[in-house]
C-alpha atoms as a PDB file:
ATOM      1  CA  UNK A   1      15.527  21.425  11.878  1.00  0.00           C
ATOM      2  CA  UNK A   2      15.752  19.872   8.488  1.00  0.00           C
ATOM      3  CA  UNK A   3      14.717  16.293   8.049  1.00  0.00           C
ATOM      4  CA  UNK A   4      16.056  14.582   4.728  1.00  0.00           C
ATOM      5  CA  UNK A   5      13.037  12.893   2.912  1.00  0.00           C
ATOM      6  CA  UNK A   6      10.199  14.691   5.332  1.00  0.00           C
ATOM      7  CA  UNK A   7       6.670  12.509   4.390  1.00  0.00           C
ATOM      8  CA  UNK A   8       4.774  15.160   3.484  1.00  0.00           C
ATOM      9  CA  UNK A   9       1.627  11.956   4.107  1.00  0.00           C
ATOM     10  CA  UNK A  10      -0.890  12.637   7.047  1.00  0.00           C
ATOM     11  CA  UNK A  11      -0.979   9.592  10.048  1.00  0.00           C
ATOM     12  CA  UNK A  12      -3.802   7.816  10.196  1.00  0.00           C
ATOM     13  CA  UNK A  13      -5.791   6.987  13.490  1.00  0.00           C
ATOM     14  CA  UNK A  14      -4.918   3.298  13.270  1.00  0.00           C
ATOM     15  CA  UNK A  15      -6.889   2.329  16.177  1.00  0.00           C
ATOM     16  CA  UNK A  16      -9.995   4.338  14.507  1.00  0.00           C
ATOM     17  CA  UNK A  17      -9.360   3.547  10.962  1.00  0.00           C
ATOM     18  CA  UNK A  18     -12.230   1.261   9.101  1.00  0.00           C
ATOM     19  CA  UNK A  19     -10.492  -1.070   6.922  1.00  0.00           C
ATOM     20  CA  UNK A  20     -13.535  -1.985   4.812  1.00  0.00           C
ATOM     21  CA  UNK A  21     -13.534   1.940   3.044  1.00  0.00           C
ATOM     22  CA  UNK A  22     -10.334   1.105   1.237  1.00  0.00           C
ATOM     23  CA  UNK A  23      -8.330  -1.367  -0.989  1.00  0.00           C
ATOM     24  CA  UNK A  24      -5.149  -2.337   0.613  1.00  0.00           C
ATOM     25  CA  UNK A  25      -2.591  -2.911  -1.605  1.00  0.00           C
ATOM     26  CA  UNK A  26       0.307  -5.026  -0.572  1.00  0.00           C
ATOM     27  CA  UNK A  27       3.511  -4.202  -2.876  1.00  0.00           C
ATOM     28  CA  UNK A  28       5.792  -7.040  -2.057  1.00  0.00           C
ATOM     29  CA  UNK A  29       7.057 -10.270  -3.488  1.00  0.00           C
ATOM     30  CA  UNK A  30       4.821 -13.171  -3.048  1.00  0.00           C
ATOM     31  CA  UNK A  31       6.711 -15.133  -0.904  1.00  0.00           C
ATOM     32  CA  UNK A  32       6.857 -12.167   1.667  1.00  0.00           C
ATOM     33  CA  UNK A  33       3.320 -11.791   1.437  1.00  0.00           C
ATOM     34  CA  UNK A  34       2.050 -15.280   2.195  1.00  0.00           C
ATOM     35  CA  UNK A  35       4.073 -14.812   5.361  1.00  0.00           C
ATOM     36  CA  UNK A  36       2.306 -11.951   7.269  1.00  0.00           C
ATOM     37  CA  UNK A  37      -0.238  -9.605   5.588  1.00  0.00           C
ATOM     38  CA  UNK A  38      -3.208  -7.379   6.337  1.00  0.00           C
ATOM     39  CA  UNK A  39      -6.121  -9.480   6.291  1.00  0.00           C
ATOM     40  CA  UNK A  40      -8.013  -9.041   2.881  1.00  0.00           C
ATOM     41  CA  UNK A  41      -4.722  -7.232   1.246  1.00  0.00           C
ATOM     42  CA  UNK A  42      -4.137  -7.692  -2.548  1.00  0.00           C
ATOM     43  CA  UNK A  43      -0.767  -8.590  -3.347  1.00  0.00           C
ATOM     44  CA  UNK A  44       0.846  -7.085  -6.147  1.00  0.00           C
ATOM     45  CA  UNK A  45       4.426  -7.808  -6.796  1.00  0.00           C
ATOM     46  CA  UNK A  46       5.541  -5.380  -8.978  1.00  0.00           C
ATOM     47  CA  UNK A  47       4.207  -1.383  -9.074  1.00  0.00           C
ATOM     48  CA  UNK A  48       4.311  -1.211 -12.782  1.00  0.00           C
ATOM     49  CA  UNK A  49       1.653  -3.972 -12.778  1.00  0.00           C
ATOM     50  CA  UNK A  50      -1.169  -1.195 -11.279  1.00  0.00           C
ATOM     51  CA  UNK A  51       0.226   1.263 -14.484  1.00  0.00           C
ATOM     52  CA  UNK A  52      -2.294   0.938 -16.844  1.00  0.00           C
ATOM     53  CA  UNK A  53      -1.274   3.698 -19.954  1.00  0.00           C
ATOM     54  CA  UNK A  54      -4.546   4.707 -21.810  1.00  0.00           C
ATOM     55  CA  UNK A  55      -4.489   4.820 -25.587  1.00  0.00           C
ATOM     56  CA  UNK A  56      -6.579   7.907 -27.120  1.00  0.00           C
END
């Protein structure tokens, strides 16, 4: 069977999973985040903001 846009990502044992091993990044507008969020979640609003380009 072919499934259009397949996540090629592995689940994650949510009930098993230790929040403090990794940075949770919330990628939504601001106004979306103050409403409901993961606990300890950094809000970033736009993706281009965690680009950084590195000059040689």
């Amino acid at each position: 069977m072919y499934i259009k846009n397949q996540s090629l990502a592995i689940p994650a044992d949510l009930e098993k999973i230790d929040l403090n091993e990794f940075i949770v990044i919330d990628l939504r507008g601001r106004g979306y985040f103050l409403i409901s969020h993961i606990q300890d979640a950094i809000n970033v609003e736009s993706l281009q903001r965690l680009y950084r380009t590195r000059k040689c």
